[in-house]
Protein backbone atom coordinates (compact mmCIF):
# COMPACT_ATOMS: atom_id res chain seq x y z
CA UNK A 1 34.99 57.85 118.99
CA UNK A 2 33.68 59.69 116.31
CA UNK A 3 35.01 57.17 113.64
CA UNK A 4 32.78 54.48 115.72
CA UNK A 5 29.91 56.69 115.22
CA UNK A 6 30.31 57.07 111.74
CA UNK A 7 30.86 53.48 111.33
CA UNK A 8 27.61 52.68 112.97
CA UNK A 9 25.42 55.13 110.93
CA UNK A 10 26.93 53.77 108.05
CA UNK A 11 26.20 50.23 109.27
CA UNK A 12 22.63 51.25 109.97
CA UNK A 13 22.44 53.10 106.26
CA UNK A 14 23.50 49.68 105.00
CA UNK A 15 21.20 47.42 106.76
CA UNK A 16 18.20 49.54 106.14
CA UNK A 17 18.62 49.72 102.29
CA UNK A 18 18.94 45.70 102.51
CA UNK A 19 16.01 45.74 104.58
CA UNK A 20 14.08 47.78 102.00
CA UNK A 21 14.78 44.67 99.10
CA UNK A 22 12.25 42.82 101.16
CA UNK A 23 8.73 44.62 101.22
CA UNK A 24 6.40 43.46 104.11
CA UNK A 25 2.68 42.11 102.91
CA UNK A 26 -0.05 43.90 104.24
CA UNK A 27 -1.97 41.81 106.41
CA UNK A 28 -5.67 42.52 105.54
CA UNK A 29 -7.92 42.91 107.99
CA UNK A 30 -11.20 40.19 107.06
CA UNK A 31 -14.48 41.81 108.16
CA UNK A 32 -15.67 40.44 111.63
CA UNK A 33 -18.73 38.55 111.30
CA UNK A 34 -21.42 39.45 113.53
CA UNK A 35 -21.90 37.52 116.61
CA UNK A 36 -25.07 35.53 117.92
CA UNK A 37 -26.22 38.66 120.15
CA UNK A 38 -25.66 40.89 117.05
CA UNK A 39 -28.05 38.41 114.84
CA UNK A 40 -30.52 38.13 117.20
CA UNK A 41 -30.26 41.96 117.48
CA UNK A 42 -30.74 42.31 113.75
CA UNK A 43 -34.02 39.97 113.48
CA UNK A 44 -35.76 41.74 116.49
CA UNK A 45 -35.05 45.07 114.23
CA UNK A 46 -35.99 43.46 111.28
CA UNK A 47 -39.64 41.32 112.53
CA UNK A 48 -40.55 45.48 113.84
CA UNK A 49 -40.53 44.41 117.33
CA UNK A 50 -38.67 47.93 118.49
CA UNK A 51 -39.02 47.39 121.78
CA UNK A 52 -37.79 44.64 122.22
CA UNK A 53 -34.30 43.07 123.37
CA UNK A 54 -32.11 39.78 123.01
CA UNK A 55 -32.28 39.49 126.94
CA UNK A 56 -36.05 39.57 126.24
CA UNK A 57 -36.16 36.84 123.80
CA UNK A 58 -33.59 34.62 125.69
CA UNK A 59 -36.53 35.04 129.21
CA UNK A 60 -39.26 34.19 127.09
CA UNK A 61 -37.39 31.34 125.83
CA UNK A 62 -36.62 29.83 129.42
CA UNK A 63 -39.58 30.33 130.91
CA UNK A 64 -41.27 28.98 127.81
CA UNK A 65 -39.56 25.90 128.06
CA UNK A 66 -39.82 25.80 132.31
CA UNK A 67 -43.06 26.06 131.69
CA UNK A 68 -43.85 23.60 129.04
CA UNK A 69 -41.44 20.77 130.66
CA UNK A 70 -42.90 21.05 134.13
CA UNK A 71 -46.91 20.47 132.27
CA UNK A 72 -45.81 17.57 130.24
CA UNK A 73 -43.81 16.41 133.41
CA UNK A 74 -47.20 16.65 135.37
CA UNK A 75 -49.21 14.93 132.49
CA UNK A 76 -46.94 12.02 131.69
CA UNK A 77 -44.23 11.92 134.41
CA UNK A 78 -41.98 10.92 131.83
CA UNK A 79 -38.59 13.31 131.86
CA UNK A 80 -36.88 12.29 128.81
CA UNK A 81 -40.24 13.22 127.10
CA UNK A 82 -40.44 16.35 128.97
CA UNK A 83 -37.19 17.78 128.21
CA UNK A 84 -37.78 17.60 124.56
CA UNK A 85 -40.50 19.56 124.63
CA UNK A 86 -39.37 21.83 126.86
CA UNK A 87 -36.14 22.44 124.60
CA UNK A 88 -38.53 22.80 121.75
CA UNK A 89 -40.94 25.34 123.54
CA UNK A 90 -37.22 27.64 124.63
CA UNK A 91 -36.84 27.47 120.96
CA UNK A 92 -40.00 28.58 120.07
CA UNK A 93 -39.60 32.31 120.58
CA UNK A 94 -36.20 32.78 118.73
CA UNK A 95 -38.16 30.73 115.37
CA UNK A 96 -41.03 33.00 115.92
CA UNK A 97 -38.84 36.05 115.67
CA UNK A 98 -36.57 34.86 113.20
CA UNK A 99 -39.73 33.95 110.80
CA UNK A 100 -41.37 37.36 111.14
CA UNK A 101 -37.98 38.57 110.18
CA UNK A 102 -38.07 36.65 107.53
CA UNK A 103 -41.17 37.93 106.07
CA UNK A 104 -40.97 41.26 106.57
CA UNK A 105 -37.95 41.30 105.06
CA UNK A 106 -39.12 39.43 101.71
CA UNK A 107 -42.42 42.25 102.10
CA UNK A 108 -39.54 45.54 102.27
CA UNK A 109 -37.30 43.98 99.55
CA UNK A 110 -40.56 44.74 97.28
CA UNK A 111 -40.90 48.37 98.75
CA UNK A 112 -37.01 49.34 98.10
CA UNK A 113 -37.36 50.28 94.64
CA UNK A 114 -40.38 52.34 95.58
CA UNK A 115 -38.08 54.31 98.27
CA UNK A 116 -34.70 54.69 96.12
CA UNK A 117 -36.95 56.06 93.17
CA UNK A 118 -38.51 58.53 95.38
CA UNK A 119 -35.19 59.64 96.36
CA UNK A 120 -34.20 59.60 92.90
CA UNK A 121 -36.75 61.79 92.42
CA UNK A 122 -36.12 64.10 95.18
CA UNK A 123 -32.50 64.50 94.29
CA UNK A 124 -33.56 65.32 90.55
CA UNK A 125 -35.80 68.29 91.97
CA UNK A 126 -32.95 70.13 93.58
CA UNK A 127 -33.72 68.82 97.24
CA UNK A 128 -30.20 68.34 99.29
CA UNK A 129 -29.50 64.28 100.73
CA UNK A 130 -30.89 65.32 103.94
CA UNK A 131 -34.07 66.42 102.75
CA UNK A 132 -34.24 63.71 100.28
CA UNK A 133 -34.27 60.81 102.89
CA UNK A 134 -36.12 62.96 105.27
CA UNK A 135 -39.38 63.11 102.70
CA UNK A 136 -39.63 59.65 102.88
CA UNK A 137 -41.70 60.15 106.32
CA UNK A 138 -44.21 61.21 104.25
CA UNK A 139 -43.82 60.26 100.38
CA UNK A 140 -41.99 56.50 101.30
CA UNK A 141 -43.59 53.19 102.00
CA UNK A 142 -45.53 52.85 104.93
CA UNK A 143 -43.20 50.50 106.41
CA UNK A 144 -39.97 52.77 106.23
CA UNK A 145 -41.35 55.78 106.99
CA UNK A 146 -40.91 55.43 111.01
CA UNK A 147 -37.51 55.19 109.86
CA UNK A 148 -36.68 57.76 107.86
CA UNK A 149 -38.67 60.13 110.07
CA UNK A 150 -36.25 59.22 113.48
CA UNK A 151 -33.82 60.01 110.59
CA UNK A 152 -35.39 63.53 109.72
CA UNK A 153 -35.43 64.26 113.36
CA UNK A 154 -31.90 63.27 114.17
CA UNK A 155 -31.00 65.46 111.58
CA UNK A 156 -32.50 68.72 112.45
CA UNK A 157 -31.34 67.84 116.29
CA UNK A 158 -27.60 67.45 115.32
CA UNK A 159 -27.10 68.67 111.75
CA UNK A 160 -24.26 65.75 111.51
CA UNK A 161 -25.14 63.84 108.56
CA UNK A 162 -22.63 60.92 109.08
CA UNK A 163 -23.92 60.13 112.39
CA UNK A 164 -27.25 60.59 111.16
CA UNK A 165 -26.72 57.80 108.53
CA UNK A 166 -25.02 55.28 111.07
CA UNK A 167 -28.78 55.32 113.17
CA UNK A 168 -30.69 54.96 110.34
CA UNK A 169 -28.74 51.87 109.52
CA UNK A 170 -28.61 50.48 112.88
CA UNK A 171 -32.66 51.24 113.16
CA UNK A 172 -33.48 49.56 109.24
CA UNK A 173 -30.79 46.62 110.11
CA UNK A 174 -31.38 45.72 106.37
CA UNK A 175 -28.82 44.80 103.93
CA UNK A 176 -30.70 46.63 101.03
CA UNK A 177 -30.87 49.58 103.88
CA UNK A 178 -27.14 49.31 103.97
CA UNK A 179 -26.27 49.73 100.53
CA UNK A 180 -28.25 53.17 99.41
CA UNK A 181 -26.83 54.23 103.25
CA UNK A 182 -23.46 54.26 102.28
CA UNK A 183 -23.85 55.05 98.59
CA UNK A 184 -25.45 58.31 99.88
CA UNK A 185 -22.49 58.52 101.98
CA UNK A 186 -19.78 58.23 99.24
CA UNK A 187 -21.78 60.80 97.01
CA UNK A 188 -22.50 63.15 99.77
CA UNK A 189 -18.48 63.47 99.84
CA UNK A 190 -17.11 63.04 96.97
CA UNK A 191 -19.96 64.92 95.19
CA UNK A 192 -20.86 64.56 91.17
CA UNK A 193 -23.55 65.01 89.25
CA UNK A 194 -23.89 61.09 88.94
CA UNK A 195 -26.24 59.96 91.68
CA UNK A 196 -29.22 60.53 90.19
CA UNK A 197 -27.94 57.32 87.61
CA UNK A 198 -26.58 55.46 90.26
CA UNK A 199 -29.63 55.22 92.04
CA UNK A 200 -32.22 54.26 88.90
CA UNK A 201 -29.52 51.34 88.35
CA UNK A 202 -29.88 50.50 92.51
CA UNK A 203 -33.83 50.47 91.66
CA UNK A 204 -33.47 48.69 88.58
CA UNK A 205 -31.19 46.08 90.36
CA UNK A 206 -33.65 45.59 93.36
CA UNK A 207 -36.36 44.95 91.28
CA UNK A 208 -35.07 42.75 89.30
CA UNK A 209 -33.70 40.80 92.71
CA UNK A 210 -36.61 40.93 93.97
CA UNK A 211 -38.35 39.74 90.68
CA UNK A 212 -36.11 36.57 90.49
CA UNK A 213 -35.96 35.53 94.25
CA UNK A 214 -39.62 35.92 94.93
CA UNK A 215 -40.06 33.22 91.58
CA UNK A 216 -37.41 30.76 93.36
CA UNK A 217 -38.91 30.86 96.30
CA UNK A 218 -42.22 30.00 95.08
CA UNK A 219 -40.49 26.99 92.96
CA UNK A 220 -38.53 26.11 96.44
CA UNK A 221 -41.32 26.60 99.20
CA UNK A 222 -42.76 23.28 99.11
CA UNK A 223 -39.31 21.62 99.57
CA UNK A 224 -38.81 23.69 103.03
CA UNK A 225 -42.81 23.08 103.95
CA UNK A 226 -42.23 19.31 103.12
CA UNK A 227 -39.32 19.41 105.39
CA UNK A 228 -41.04 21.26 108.58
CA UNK A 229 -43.54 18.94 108.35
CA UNK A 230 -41.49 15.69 107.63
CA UNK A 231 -39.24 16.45 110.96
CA UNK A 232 -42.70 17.61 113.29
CA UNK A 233 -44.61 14.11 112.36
CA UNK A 234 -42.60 12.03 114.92
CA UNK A 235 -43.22 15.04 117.65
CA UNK A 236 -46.59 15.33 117.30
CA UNK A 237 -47.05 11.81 117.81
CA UNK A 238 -45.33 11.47 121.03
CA UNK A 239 -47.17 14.07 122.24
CA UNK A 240 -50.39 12.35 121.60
CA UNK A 241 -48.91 9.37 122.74
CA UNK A 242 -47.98 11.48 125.83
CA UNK A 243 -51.65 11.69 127.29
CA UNK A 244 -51.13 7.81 127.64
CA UNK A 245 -48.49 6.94 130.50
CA UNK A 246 -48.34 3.41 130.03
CA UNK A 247 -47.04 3.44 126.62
CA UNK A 248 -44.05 6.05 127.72
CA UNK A 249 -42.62 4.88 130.12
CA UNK A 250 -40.22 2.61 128.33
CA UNK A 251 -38.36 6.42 127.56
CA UNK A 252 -37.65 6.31 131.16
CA UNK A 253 -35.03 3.87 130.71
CA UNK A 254 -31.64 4.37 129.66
CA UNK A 255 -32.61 2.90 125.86
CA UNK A 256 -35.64 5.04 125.61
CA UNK A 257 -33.35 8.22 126.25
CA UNK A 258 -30.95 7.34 123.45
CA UNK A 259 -34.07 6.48 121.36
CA UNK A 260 -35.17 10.45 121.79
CA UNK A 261 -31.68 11.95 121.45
CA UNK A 262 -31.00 10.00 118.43
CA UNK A 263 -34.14 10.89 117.07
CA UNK A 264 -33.40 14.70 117.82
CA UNK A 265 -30.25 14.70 116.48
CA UNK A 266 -31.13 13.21 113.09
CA UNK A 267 -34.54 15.57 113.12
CA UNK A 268 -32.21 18.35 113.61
CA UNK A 269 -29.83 17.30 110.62
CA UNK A 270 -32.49 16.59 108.59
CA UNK A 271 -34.05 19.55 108.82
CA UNK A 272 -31.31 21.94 108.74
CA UNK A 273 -29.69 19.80 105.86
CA UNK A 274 -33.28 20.49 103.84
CA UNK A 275 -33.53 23.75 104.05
CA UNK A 276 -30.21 24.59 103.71
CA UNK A 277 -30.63 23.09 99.98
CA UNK A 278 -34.48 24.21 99.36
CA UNK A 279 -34.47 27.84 100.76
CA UNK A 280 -32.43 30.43 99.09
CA UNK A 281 -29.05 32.23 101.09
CA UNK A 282 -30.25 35.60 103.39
CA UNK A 283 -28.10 38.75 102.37
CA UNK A 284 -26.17 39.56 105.24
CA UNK A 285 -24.92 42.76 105.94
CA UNK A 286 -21.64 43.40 105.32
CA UNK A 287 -21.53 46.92 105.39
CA UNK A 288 -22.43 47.56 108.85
């Protein structure tokens, strides 16, 4: 019995340092992107409108198209013709959001220099992190400072300055926000005498980003304004055409209704195919 045993640990010895010859990969893990929900989420923050929520947005949408479907329904009669602009009114909220997000976030990536040099500052004048991002409820741009002072307050509620950070980010949704959160992070533990250099270079850098993109942009805007109105031309004269019954009903039949989602699906290419290639590629936020 005992020479089994032996035999069998000796076995298992064997087979183990064969098994070491053959070193498993690591299977790394790719960073989940962020769902619809979590998008939508992330434009409410960034357009300012705090109080509101995705389920919000997605009510408004349906009863803005219920609502616009059943008056052109009255008007012309014509369903077809209807349901395309009642699709197009339930879009109408998420655009609106999504282009107030869009410009406050090309207005803030002009006031982040401005905030990481105050820090800078603040850091350089022997405040601690804490303090440092908490004077920005007072000292930052007018736009952050709501921020940074549910920050301040956090801070002196719970004294955890890891938690702490994680609001702020969630509250800025911002992928410049995201970047001087967790550089704070890494020199709040790690320590050093180097943060005061690493964030002049952040400023430097987000100046100069926002230097170049707000020069492309110019250069690039009439290509995306060409393109809105290029794909709203056919629209807006159907809906003239809608105050004239006679001359719609021929999208009542089953021709006229492949005629309109045709033309809807090659607006819809069209326009997402030009300003794909005239508008310039949203940071996301990859440190979330």
């Amino acid at each position: 019995m005992r020479g089994v045993i032996v035999g069998l640990l000796l076995g298992i010895g064997l087979f183990c340092i064969w098994w070491s010859f053959w070193p498993r990969e690591e299977h790394r893990s790719e960073p989940r992107r962020a769902g619809p929900r979590a998008r939508l989420q992330d434009d409410i923050t960034q357009a300012g409108y705090t109080s509101v929520s995705p389920g919000n947005v997605l009510t408004a949408g349906a009863l803005a198209g219920l609502l616009v479907f059943a008056l052109v329904q009255a008007s012309a009669r014509v369903v077809p013709v209807a349901l395309c602009f009642g699709v197009m009114a339930a879009y109408a909220p998420f655009a609106l959001v999504r282009m107030r997000a869009r410009s406050r976030r090309a207005h803030l990536r002009d006031l982040w220099p401005d905030a990481v040099d105050n820090i800078a500052s603040a850091v350089r004048a022997g405040l601690a992190l804490p303090e440092a991002l908490s004077q920005l409820a007072i000292r930052g741009p007018e736009e952050l400072r709501p921020a940074f002072a549910a920050f301040g307050e956090d801070y002196r509620t719970t004294g955890r300055f890891h938690d702490c950070l994680d609001r702020l980010k969630e509250r800025l949704a911002d992928p410049v926000g995201d970047r001087l959160v967790e550089s704070l992070r890494i020199a709040r533990e790690v320590g050093g005498s180097d943060l005061g250099r690493l964030l002049r270079t952040l400023s430097t850098f987000l100046r100069e980003d926002a230097r170049t993109r707000a020069e492309l942009e110019t250069r690039q805007g009439w290509t995306v304004n060409a393109a809105r109105l290029a794909c709203a031309a056919p629209w807006v004269v159907l809906a003239m055409m809608s105050f004239q019954r006679d001359s719609l009903r021929a999208y009542s039949s089953p021709a006229g209704v492949a005629v309109l989602l045709v033309g809807a699906a090659v607006t819809l290419v069209a326009y997402r195919l030009m300003v794909r290639i005239g508008r310039l590629p949203q940071e996301e936020r990859v440190l979330r």
